[in-house]
Protein backbone atom coordinates (compact mmCIF):
# COMPACT_ATOMS: atom_id res chain seq x y z
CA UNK A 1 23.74 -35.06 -20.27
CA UNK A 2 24.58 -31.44 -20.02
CA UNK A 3 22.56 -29.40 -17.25
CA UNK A 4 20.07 -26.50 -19.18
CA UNK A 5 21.17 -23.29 -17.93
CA UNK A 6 17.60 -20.26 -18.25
CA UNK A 7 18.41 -17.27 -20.17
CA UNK A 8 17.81 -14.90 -18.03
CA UNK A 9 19.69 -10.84 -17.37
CA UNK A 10 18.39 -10.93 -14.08
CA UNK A 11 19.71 -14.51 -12.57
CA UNK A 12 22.66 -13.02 -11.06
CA UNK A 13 21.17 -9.78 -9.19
CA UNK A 14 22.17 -9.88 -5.72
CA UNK A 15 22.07 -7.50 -2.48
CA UNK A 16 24.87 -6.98 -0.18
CA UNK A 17 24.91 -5.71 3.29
CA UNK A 18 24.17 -2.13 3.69
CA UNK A 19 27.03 -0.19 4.67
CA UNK A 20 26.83 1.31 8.27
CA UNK A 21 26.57 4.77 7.48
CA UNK A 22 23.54 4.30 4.77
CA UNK A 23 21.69 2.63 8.05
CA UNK A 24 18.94 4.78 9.78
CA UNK A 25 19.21 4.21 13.61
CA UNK A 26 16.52 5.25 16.22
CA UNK A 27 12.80 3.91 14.25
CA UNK A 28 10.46 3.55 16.45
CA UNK A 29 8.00 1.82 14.71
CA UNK A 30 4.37 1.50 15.61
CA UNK A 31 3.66 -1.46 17.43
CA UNK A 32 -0.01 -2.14 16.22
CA UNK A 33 -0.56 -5.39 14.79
CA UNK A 34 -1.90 -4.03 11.06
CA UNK A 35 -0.86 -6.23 8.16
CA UNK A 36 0.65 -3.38 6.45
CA UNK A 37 3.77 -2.72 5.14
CA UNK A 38 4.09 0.35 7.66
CA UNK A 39 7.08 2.24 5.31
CA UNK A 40 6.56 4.44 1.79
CA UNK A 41 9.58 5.90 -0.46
CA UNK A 42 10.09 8.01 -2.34
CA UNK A 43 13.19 9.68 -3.91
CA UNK A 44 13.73 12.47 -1.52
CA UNK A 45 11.48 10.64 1.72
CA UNK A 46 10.86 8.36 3.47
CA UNK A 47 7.51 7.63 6.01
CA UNK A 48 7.50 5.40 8.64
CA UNK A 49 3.74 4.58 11.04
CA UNK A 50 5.80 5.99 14.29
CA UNK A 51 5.35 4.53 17.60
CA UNK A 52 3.40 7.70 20.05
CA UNK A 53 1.60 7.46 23.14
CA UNK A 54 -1.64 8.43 22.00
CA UNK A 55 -3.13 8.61 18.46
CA UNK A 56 -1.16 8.16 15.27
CA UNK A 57 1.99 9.33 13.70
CA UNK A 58 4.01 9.41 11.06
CA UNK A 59 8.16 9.84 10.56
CA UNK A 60 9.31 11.54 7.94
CA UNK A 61 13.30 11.11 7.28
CA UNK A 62 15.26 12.16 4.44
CA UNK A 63 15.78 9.80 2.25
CA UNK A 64 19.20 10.62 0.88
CA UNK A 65 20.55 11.07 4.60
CA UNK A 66 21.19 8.32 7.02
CA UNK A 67 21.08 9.59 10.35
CA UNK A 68 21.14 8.80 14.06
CA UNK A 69 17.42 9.64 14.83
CA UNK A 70 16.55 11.97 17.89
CA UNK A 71 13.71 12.40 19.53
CA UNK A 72 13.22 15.80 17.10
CA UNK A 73 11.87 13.77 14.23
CA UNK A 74 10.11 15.15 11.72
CA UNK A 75 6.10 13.92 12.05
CA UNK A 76 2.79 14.14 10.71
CA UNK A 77 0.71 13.73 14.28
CA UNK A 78 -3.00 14.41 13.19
CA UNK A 79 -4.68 11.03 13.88
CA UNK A 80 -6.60 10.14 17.01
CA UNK A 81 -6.13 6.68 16.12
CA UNK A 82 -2.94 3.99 14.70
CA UNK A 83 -2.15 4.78 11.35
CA UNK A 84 -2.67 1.50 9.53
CA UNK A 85 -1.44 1.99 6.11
CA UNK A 86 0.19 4.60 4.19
CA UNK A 87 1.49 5.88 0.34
CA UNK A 88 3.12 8.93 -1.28
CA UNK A 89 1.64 10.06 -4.25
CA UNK A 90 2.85 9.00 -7.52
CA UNK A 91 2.92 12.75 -9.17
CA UNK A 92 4.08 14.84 -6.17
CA UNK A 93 6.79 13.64 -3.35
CA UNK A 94 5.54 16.18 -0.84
CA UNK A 95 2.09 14.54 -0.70
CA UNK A 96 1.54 11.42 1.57
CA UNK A 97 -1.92 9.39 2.15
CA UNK A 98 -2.35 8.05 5.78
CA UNK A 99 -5.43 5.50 7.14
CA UNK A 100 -5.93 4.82 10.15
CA UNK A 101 -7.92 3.16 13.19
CA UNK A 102 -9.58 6.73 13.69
CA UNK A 103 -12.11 6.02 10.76
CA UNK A 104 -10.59 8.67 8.68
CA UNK A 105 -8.19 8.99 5.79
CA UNK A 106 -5.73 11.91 5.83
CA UNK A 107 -3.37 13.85 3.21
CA UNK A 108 -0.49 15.65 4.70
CA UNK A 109 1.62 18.14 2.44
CA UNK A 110 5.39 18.37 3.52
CA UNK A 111 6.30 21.96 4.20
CA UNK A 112 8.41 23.43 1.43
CA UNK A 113 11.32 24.75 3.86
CA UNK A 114 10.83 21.63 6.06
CA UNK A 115 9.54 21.01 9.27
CA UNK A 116 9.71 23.40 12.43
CA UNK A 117 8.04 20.76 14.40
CA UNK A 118 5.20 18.20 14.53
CA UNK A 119 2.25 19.27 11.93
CA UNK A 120 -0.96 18.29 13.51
CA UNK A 121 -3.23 19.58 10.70
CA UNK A 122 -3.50 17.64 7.39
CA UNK A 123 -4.42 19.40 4.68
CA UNK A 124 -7.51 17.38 3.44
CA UNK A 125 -9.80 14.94 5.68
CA UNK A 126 -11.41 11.91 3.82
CA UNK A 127 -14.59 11.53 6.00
CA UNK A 128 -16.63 8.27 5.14
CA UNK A 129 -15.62 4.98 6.11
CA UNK A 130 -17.93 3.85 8.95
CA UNK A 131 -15.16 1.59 10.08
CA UNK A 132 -11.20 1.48 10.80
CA UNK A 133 -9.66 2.17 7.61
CA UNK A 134 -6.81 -0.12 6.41
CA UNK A 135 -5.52 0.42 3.67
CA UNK A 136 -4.34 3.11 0.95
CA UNK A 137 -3.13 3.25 -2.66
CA UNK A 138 -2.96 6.13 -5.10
CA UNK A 139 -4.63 5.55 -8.48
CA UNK A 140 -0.66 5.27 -10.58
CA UNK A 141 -2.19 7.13 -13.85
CA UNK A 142 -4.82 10.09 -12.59
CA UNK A 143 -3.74 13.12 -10.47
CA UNK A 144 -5.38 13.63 -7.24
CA UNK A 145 -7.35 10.23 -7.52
CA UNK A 146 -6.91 8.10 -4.28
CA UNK A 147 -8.65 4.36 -2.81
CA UNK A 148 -9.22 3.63 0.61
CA UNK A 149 -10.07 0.10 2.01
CA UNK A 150 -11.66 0.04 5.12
CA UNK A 151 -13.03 -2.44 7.95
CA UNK A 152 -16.40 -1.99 7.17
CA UNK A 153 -15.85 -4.07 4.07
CA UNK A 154 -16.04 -0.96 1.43
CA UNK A 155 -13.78 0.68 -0.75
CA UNK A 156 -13.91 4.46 -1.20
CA UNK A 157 -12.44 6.68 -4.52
CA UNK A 158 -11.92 10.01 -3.22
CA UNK A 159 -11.20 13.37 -5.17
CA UNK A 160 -8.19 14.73 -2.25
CA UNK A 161 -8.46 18.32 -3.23
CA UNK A 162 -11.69 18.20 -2.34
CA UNK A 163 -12.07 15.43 -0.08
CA UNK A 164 -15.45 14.25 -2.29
CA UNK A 165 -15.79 10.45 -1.90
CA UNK A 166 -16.61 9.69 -5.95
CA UNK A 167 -17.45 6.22 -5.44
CA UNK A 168 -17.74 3.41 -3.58
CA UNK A 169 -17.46 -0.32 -3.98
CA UNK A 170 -18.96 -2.46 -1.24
CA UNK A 171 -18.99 -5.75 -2.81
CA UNK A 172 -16.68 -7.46 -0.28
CA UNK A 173 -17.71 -10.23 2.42
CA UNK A 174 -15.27 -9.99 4.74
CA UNK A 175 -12.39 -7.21 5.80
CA UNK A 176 -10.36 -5.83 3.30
CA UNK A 177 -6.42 -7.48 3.31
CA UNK A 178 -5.02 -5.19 0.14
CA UNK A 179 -6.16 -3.25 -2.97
CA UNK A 180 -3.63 -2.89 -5.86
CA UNK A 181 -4.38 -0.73 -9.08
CA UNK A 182 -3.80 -2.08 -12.54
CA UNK A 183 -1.04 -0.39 -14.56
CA UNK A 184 -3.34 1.61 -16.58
CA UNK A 185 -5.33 2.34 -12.96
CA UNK A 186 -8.71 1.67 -14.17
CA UNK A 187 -9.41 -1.73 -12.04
CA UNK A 188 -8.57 -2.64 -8.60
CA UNK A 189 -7.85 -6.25 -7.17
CA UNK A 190 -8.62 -6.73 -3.79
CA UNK A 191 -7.97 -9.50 -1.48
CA UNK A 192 -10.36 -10.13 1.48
CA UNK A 193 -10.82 -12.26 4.80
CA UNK A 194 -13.92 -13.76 3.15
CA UNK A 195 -11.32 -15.38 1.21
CA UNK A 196 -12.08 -14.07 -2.17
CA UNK A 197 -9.97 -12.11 -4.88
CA UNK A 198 -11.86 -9.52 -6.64
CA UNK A 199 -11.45 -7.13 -10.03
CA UNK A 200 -13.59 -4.33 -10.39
CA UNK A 201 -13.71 -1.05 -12.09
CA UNK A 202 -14.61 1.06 -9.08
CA UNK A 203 -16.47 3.46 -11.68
CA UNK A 204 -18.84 0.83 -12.54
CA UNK A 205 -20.83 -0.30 -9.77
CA UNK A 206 -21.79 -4.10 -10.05
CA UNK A 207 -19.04 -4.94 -12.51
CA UNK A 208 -16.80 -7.10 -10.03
CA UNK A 209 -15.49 -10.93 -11.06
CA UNK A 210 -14.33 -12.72 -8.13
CA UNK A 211 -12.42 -15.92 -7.02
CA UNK A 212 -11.59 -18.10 -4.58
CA UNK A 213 -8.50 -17.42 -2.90
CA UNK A 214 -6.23 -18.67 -0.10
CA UNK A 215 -8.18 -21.02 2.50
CA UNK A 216 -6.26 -20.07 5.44
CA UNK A 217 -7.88 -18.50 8.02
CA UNK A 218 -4.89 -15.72 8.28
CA UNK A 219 -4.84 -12.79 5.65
CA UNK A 220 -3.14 -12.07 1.93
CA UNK A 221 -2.14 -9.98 -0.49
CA UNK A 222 -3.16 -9.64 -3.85
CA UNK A 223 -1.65 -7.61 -6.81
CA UNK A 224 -1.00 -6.56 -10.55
CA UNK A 225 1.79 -7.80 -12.47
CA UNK A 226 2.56 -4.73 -13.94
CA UNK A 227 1.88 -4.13 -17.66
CA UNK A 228 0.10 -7.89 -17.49
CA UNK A 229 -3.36 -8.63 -16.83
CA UNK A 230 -2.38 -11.17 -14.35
CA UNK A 231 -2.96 -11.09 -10.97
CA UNK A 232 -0.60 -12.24 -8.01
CA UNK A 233 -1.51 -13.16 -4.53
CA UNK A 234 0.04 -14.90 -1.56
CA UNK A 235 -1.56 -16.13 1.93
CA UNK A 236 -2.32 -19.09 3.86
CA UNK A 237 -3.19 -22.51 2.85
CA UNK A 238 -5.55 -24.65 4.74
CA UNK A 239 -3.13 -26.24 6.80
CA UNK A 240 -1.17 -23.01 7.16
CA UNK A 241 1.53 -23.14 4.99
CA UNK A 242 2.57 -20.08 3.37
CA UNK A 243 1.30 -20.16 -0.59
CA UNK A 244 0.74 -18.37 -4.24
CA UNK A 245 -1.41 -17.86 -6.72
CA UNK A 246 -1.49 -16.59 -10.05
CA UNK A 247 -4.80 -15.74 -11.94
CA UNK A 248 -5.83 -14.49 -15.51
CA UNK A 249 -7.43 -10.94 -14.44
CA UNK A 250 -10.20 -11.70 -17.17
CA UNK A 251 -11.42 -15.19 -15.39
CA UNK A 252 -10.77 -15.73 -11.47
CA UNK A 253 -12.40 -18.25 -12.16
CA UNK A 254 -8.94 -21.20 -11.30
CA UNK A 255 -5.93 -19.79 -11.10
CA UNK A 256 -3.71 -20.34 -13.88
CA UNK A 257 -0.73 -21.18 -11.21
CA UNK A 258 -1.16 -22.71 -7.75
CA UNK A 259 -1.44 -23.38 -4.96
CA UNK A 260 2.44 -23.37 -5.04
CA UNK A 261 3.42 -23.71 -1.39
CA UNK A 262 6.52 -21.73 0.20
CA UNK A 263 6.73 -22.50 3.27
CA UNK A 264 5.29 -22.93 7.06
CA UNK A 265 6.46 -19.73 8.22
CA UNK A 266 3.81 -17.97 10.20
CA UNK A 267 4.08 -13.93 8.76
CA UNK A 268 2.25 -12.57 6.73
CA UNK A 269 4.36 -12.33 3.23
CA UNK A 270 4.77 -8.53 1.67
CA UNK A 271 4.69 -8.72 -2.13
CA UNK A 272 6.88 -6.12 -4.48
CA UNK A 273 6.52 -6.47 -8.19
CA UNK A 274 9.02 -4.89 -10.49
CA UNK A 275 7.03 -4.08 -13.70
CA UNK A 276 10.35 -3.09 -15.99
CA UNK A 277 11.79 -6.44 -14.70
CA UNK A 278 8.89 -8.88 -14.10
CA UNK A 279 10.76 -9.63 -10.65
CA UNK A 280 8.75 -10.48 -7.47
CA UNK A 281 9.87 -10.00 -4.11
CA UNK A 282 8.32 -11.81 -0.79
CA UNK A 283 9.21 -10.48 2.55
CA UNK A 284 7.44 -11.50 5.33
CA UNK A 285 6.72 -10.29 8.58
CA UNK A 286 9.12 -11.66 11.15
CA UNK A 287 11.00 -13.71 8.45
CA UNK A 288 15.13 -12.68 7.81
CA UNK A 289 15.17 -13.37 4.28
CA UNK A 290 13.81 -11.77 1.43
CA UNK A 291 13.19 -14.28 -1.90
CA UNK A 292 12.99 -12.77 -4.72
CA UNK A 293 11.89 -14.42 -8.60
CA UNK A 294 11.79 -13.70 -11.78
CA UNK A 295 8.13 -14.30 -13.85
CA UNK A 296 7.04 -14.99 -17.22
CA UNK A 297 3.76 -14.10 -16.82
CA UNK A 298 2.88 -14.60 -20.58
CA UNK A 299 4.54 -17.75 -20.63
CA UNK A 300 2.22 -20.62 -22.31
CA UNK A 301 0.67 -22.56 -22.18
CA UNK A 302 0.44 -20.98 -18.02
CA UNK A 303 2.91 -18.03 -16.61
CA UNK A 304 6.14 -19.48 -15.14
CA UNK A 305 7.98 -18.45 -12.08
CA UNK A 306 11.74 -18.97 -11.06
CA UNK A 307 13.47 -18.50 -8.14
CA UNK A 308 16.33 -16.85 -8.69
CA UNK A 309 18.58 -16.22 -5.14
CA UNK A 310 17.50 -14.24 -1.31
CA UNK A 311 18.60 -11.57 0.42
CA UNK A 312 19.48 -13.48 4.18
CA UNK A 313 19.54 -11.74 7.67
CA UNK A 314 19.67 -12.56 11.07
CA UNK A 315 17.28 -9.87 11.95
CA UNK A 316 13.50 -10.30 11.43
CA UNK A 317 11.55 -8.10 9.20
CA UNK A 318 9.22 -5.63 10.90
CA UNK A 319 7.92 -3.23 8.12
CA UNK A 320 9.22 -2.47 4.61
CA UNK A 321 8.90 -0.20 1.09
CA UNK A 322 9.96 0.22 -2.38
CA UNK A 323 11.38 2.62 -4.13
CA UNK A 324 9.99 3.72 -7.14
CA UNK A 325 12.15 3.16 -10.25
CA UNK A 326 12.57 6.61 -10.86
CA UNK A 327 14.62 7.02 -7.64
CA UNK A 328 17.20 4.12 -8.64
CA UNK A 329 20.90 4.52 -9.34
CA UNK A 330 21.42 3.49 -12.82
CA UNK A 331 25.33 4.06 -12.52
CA UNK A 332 24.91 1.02 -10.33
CA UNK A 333 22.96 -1.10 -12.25
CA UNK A 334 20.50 -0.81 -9.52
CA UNK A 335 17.17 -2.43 -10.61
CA UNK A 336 14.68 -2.37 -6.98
CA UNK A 337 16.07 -0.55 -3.75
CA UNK A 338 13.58 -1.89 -0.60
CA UNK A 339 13.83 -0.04 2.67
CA UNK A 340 13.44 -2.55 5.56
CA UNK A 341 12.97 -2.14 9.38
CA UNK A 342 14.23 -4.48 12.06
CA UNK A 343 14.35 -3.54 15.93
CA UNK A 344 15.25 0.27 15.69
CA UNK A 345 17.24 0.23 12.34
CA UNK A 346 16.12 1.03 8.72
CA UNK A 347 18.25 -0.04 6.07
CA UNK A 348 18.33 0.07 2.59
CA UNK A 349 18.53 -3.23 0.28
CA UNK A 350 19.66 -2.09 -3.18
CA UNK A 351 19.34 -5.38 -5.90
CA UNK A 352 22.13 -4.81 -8.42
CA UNK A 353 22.30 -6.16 -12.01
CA UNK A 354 26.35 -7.05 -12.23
CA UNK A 355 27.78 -5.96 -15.54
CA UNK A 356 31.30 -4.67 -16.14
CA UNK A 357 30.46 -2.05 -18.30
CA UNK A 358 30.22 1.57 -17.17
CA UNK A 359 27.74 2.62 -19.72
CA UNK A 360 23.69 2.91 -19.42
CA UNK A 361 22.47 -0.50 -19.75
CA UNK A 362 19.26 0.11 -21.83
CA UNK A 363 17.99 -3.93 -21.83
CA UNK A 364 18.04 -3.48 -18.18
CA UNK A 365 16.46 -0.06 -17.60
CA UNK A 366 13.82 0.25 -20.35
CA UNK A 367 11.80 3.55 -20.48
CA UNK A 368 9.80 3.94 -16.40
CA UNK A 369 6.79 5.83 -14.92
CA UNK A 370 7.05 9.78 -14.93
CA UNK A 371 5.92 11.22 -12.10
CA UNK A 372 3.68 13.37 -14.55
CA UNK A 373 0.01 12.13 -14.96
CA UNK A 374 -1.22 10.94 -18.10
CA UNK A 375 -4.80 11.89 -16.93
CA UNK A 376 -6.73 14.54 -14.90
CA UNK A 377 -9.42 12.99 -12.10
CA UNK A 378 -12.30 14.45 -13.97
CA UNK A 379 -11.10 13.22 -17.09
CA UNK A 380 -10.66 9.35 -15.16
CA UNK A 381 -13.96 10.05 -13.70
CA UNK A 382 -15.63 10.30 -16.97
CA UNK A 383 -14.23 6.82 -17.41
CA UNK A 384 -10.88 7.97 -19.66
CA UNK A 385 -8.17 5.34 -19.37
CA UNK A 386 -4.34 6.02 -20.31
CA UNK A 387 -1.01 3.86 -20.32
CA UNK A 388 0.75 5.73 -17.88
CA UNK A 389 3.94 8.33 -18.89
CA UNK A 390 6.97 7.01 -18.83
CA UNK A 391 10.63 8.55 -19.33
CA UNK A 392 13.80 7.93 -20.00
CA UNK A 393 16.46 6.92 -17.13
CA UNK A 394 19.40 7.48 -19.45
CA UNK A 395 21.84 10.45 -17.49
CA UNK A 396 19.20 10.00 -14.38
CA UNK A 397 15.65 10.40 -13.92
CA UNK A 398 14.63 14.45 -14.23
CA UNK A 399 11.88 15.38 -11.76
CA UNK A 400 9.47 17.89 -13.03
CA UNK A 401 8.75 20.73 -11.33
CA UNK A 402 5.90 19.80 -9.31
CA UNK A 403 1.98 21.75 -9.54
CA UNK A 404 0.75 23.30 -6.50
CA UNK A 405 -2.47 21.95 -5.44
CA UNK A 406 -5.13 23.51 -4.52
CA UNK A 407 -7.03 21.63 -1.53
CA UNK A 408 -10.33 22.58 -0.32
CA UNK A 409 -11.24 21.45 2.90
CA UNK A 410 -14.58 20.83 4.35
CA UNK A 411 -16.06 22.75 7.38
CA UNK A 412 -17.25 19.22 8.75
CA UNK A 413 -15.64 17.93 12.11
CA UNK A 414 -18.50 15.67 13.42
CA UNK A 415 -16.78 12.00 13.58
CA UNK A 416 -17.79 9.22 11.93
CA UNK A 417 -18.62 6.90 14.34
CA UNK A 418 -17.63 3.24 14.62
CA UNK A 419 -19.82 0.18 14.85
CA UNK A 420 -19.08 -0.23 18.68
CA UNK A 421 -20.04 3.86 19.23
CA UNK A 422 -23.24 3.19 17.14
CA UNK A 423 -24.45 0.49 19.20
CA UNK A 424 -23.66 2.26 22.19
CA UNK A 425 -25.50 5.38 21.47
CA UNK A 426 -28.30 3.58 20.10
CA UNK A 427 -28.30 1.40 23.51
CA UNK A 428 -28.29 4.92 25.20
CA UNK A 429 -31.27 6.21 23.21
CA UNK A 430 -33.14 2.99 24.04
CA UNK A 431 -32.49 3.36 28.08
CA UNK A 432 -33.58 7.51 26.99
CA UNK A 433 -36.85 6.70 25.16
CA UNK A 434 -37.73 4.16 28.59
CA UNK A 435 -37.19 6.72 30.78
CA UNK A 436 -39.61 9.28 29.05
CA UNK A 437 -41.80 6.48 28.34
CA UNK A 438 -41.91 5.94 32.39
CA UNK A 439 -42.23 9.74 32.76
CA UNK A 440 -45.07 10.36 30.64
CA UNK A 441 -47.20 6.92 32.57
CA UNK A 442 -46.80 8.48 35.68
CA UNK A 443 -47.91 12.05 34.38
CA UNK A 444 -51.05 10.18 32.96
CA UNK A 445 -51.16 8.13 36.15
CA UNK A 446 -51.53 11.50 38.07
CA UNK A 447 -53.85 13.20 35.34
CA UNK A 448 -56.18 10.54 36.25
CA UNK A 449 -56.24 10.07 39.90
């Protein structure tokens, strides 16, 4: 009987070995023990959580340069605390996000002319989480519009040029893992260590459905499938093995696929959906190989997932990003480019389509996300909702000239403090309110005698 072969343009994309000189040399990654992916791309940088004596910091590197790193990096050094998470905006590639154990979320502007040295000042301060903050993720279809998941089990939509918290969403029963937007950005899906995957419309207080997730007493992720309303996730299983599911974003309910186990592997697994290509990647923490698959996620009567090949390695994975699509070479057939770090190296993966042809292959690289915004943040306040822009990567994507914005910080340095430094100080008030107690019966004491 003859063997069916799957239809597929994607079951032959591979990744070779990155060429020496295309290898950054000298990372010095943080060594906190965050679940976080620790790297963000763009087309002209890249940011890396760098490894400092005290506080938090981030590397900035040119992304188009591979270069033997000094100890003159360019960094973003603001934080008292380790930067857990971090994200350039979608709209503007000078703009990066940072979280961090501090309890504050930060947005640093890259200087025009470059850096002179270390910037210490960011030029907004989200003040609001009562907790270490964890994670970060730019709303993919508003301007200006960013979440923040924090330890204290909320999550926070903040205006940035203003540094307004708009709303809050503290629906979750355990620490936050991961928040993903939807493609259209009006829902989140989070993942949390209560073991439940929840979609809400941060807007609309009270509005969240909610599932069971992964068992496993370890962490996950949970995400979009791009234009589907489908939801992704991967974590633990009850006897540790490494697992997926797939859910119907409209009923958590059961998933549609899963648990499909992986394998025993003890990282946590870093998700990367392509939306253009419905291909997943899962790379996980201290694992060599990268697996990648291709989904049907509108499959029936349930979505379908194949396997398609890996990228292998000898060296472990320690952090690792995506490039947006806009930043991938098309004269290549390149479809996903991932930056990865291992020991002190950064190199970049870039998954190739082969096709003999020279010309633009246009079933390959349908129309992808501008980095113009389809909405302003007080017209996604209001509760607007847009299909993101998209253009043409035919001749190369075009950047638009970006906006200057206008950031108005607040006159407010008092710290928010943490759980521990509440109960301290309220222990301290305690041990003060005794002591005047004591005062004031020995004043009465002496009154009467």
């Amino acid at each position: 009987m003859a063997k069916f072969v799957r239809s597929s343009k994607y079951r032959h994309v591979f990744a070779g070995p990155p060429r020496k000189e295309t290898v950054w040399d000298g990372v010095k990654l943080t060594k906190n023990a965050w679940d976080s992916n620790f790297v963000s791309v763009n087309p002209s940088w890249i940011a890396v959580s760098w490894q400092v004596g005290g506080g938090g910091a981030v590397g900035i590197l040119n992304a188009n340069t591979a270069t033997k790193i000094t100890d003159k990096v360019a960094m973003f050094t603001g934080h008292k605390g380790a930067i857990y998470d971090l994200e350039f905006s979608p709209f503007n590639d000078s703009l990066l996000a940072t979280v961090s154990e501090d309890c504050y979320g930060k947005i640093w502007k890259i200087p025009d002319g470059g850096f002179e040295g270390p910037i210490d000042k960011e030029v907004q301060n989200l003040k609001g989480h009562q907790r270490k903050v964890g994670y970060v993720a730019w709303n993919p279809v508003a301007e200006n519009v960013l979440a923040t998941g924090g330890t204290d089990f909320a999550v926070k939509i903040w205006d940035v040029t203003t540094g307004d918290e708009k709303f809050s969403f503290a629906g979750h029963g355990g620490i936050i893992n991961s928040i993903n937007w939807s493609y259209d950005g009006s829902t989140l899906v989070s993942f949390a260590k209560d073991k439940k995957v929840r979609c809400f419309d941060p807007r609309q207080p009270g509005t969240a459905a909610e599932g069971n997730g992964h068992q496993g007493v370890k962490g996950g992720r949970a995400l979009w499938l791009g234009k589907h309303d489908k939801i992704f996730t991967v974590g633990f299983g009850p006897s540790a093995e490494r697992q997926y599911f797939i859910y119907d974003a409209k009923n958590l309910s059961t998933p549609l696929v899963g648990p499909v186990n992986i394998d025993s592997s003890a990282g946590v697994l870093m998700p990367f959906y392509d939306e253009d290509s419905d291909l997943l990647f899962l790379a996980g923490k201290g694992d060599g190989n990268i697996r990648y698959y291709e989904i049907e996620p509108e499959a029936s009567p349930k979505p379908e997932v194949y396997f398609i090949s890996q990228y292998a390695s000898n060296e472990p994975t320690a952090a690792i990003g995506m490039m947006p699509k806009r930043g991938c070479d098309v004269n290549s057939n390149e479809i996903v480019k991932l930056f990865r770090v291992y020991g002190t190296k950064l190199e970049p993966l870039s998954f190739k389509v082969p096709r003999k042809s020279d010309l633009f292959q246009e079933d390959i690289f349908p129309d992808c996300r501008s980095d113009e915004p389809a909405l302003t943040a007080d017209q996604w306040y209001a509760g607007e909702n847009s299909k993101p822009k998209t253009k043409s990567l035919q001749g190369g994507f075009v950047k638009r000239e970006a906006t200057s914005t206008n950031f108005q910080m607040k006159d407010d340095n008092e710290p928010v403090l943490s759980e521990a430094d509440l109960k301290k100080e309220n222990a301290e008030l305690k041990k003060r309110v005794a002591y005047l107690e004591a005062e004031v019966a020995k004043l009465n004491a002496q009154l009467h005698n």
